[in-house]
N, C-alpha and C. Protein backbone atom coordinates (compact mmCIF):
# COMPACT_ATOMS: atom_id res chain seq x y z
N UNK A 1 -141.27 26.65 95.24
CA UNK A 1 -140.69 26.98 93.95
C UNK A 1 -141.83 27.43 93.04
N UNK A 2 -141.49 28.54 92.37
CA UNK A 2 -143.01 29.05 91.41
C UNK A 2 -142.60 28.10 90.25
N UNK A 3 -143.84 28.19 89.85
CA UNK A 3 -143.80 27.18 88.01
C UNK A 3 -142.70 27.50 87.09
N UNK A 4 -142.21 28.54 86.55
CA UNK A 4 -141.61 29.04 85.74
C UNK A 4 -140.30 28.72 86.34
N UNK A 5 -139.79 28.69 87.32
CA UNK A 5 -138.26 28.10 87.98
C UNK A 5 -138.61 26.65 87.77
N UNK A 6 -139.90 25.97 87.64
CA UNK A 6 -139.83 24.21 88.03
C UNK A 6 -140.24 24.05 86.51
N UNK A 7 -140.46 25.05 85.30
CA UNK A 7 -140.11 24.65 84.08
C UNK A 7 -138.50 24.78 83.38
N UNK A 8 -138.13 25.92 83.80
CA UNK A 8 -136.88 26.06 83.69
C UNK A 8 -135.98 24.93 83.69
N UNK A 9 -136.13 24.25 85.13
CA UNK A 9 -135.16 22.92 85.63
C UNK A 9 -135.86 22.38 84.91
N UNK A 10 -136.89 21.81 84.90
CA UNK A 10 -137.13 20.57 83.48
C UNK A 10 -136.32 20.76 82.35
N UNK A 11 -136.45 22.06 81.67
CA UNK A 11 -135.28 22.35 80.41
C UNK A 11 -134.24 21.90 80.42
N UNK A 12 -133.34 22.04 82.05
CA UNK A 12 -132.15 21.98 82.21
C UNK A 12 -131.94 20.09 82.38
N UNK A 13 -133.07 20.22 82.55
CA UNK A 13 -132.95 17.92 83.11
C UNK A 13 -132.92 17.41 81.83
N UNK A 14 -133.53 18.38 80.50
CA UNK A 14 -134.21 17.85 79.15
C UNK A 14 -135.36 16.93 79.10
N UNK A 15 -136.46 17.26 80.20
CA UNK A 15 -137.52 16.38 80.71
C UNK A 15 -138.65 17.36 80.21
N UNK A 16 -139.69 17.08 79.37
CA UNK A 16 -140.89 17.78 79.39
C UNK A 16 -141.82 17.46 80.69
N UNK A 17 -142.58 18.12 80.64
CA UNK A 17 -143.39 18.46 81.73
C UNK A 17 -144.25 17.36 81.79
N UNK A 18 -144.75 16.92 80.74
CA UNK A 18 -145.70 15.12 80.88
C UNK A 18 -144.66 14.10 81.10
N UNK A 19 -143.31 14.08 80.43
CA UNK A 19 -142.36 12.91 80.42
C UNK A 19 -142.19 12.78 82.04
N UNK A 20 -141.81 14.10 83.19
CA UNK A 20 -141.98 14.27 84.54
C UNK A 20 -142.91 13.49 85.27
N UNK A 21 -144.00 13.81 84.58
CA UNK A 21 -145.58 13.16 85.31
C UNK A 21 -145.42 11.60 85.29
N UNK A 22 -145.42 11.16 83.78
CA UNK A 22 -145.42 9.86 83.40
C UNK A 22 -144.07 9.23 84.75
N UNK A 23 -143.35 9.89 84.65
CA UNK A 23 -142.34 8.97 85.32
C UNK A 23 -142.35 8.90 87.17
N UNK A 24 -142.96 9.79 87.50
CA UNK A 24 -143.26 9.95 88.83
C UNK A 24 -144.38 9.34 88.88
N UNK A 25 -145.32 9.14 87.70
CA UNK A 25 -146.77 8.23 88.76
C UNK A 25 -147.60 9.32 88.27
N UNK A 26 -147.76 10.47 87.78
CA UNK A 26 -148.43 11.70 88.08
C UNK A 26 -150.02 12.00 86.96
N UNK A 27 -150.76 12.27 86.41
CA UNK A 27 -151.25 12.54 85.15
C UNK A 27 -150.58 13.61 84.87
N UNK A 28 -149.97 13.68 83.64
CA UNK A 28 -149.74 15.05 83.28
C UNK A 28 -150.15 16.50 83.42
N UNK A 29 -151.83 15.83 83.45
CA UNK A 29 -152.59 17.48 83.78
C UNK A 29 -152.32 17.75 85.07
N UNK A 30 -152.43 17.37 85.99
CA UNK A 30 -151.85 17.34 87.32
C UNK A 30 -150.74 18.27 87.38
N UNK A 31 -149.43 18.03 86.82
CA UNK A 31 -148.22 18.64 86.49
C UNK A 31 -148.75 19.75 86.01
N UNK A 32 -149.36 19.96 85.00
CA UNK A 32 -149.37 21.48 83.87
C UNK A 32 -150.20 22.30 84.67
N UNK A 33 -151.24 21.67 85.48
CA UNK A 33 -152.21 22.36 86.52
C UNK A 33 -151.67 23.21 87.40
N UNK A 34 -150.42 23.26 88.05
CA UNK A 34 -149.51 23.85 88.77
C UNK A 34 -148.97 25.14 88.29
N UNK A 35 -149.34 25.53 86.73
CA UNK A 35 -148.92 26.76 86.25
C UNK A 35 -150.23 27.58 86.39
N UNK A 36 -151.31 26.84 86.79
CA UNK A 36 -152.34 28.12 87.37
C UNK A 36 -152.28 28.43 88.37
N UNK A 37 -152.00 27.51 89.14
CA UNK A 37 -151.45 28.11 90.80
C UNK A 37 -150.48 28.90 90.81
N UNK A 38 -149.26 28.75 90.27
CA UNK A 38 -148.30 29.50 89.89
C UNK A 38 -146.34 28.74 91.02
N UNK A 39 -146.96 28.14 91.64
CA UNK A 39 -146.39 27.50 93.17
C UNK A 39 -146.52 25.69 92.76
N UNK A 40 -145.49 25.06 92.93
CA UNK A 40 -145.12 23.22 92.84
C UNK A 40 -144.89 23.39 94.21
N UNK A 41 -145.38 22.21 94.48
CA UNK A 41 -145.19 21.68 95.69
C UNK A 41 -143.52 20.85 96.20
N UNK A 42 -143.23 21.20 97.29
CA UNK A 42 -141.99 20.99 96.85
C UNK A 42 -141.39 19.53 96.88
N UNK A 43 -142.40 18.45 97.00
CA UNK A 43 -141.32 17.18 96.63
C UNK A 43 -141.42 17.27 95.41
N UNK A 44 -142.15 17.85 94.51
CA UNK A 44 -141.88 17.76 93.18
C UNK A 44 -140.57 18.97 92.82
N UNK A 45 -140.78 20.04 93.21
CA UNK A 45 -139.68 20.76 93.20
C UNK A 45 -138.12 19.92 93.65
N UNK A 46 -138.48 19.36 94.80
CA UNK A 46 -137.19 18.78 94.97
C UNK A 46 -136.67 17.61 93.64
N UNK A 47 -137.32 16.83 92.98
CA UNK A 47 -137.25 16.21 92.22
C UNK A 47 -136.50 16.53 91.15
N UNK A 48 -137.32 17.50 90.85
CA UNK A 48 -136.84 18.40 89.22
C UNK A 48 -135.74 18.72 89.67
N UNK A 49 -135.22 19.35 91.05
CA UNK A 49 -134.06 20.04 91.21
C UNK A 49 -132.30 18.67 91.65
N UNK A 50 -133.31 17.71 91.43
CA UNK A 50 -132.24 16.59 91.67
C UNK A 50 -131.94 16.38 90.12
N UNK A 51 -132.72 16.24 89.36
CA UNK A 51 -132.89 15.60 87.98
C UNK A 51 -131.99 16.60 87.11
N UNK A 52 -132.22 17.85 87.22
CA UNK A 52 -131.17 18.87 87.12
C UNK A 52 -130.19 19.17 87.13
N UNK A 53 -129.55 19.04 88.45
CA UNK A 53 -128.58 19.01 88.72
C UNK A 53 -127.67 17.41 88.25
N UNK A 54 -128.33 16.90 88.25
CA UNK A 54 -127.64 15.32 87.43
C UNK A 54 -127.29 15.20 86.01
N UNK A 55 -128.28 15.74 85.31
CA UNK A 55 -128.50 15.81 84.18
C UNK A 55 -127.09 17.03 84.19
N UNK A 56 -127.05 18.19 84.56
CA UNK A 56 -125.97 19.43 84.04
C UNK A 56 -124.21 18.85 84.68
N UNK A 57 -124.63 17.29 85.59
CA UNK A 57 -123.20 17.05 85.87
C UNK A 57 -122.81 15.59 85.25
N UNK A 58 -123.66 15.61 83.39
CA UNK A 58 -123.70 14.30 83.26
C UNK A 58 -123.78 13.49 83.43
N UNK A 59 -124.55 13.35 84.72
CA UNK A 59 -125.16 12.04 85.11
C UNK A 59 -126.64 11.75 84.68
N UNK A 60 -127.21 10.61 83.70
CA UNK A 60 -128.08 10.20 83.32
C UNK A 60 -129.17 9.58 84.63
N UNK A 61 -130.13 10.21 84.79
CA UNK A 61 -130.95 10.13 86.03
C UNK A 61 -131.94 8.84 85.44
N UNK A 62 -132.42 9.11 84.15
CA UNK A 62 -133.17 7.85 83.19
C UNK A 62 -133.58 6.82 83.63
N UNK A 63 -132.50 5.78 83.14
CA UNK A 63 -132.28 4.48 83.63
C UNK A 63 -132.68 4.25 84.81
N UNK A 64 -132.43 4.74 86.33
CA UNK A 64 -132.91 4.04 86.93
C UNK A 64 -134.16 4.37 87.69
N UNK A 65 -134.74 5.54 87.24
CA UNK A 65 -136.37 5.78 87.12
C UNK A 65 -136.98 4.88 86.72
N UNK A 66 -136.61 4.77 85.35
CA UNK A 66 -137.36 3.81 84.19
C UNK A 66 -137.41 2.54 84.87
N UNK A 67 -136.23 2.06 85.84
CA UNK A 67 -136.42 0.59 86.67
C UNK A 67 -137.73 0.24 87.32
N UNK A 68 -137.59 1.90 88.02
CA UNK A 68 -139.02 1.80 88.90
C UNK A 68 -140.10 1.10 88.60
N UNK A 69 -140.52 2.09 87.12
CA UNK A 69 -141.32 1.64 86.05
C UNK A 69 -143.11 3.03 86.99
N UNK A 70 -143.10 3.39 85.58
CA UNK A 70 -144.27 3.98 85.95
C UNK A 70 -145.26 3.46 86.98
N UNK A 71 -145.71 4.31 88.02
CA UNK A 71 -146.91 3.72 88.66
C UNK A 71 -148.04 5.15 88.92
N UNK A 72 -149.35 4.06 88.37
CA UNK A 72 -150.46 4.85 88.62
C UNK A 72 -150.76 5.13 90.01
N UNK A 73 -151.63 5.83 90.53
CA UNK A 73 -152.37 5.85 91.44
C UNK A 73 -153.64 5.24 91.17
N UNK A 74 -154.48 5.37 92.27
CA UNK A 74 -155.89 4.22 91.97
C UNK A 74 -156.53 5.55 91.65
N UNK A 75 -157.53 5.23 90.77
CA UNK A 75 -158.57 6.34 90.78
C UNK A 75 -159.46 6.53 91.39
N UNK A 76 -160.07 7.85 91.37
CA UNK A 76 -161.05 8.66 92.56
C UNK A 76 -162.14 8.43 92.22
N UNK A 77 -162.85 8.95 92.80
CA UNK A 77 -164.17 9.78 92.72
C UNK A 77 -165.41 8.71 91.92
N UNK A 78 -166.20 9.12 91.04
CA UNK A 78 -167.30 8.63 90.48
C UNK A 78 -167.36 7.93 89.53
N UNK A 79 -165.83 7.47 89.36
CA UNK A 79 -165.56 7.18 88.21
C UNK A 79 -164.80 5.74 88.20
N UNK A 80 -164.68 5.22 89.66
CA UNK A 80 -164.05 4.33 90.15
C UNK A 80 -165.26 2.99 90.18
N UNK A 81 -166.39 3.19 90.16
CA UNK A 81 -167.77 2.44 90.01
C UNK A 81 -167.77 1.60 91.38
N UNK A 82 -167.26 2.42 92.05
CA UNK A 82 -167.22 1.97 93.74
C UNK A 82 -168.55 2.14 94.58
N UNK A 83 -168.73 2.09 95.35
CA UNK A 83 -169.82 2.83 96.09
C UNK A 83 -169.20 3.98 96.83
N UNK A 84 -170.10 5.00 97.00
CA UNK A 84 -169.78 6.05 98.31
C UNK A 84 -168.57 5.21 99.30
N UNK A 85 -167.61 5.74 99.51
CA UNK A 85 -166.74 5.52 101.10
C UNK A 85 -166.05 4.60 100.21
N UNK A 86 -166.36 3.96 99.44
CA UNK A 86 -165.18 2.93 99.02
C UNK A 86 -165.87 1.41 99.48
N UNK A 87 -166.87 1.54 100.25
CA UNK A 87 -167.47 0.31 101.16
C UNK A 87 -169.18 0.21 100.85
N UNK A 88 -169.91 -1.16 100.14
CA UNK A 88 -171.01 -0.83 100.14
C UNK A 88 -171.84 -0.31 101.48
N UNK A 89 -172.91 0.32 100.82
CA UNK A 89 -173.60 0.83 101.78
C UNK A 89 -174.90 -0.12 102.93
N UNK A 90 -174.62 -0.28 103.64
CA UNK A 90 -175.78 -1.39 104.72
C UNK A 90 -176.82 -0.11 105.10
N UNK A 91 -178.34 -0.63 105.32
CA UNK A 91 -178.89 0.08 106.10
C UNK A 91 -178.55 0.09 107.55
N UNK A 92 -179.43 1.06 108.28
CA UNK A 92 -179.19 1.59 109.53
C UNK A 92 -179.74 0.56 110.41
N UNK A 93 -180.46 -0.16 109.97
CA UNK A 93 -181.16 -1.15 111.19
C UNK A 93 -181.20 -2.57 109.98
């Protein structure tokens, strides 16, 4: 699905594009990042296109998202104050 069809269905869900993120787990920039690619990946496509279609047959999708309750992912990279690999490092001998 290109970006501009997976903003569209957000319109149609009445979901902004961070309210999406927040509720899937996602960072927002993550989400908005996808309009430089131009292409969503499609479980998120599939998502929006469920949320959509619920939302245009009056069914409130909300509620039982919100049960879920937001979840982060763990964070990456250098910023996690981990060591390399996730595992301290031992020497070789």
């Amino acid at each position: 699905m290109n970006y501009e069809e997976f903003k569209r269905r957000l319109g149609k869900a009445g979901v902004s594009a961070k309210d999406f993120a927040v509720v899937i787990g996602l960072n927002p920039n993550s989400v908005t990042n996808y309009a430089k690619v131009g292409v969503v990946p499609k479980h998120l496509a599939i998502m929006v296109t469920l949320m959509a279609e619920l939302a245009e047959n009056g069914l409130d999708f909300r509620p039982p998202l919100m049960q879920l309750g937001p979840k982060r992912g763990r964070p990456r990279g250098p910023s996690t104050g981990e060591p390399f690999g996730g595992f301290s490092q031992s020497g070789l001998f």
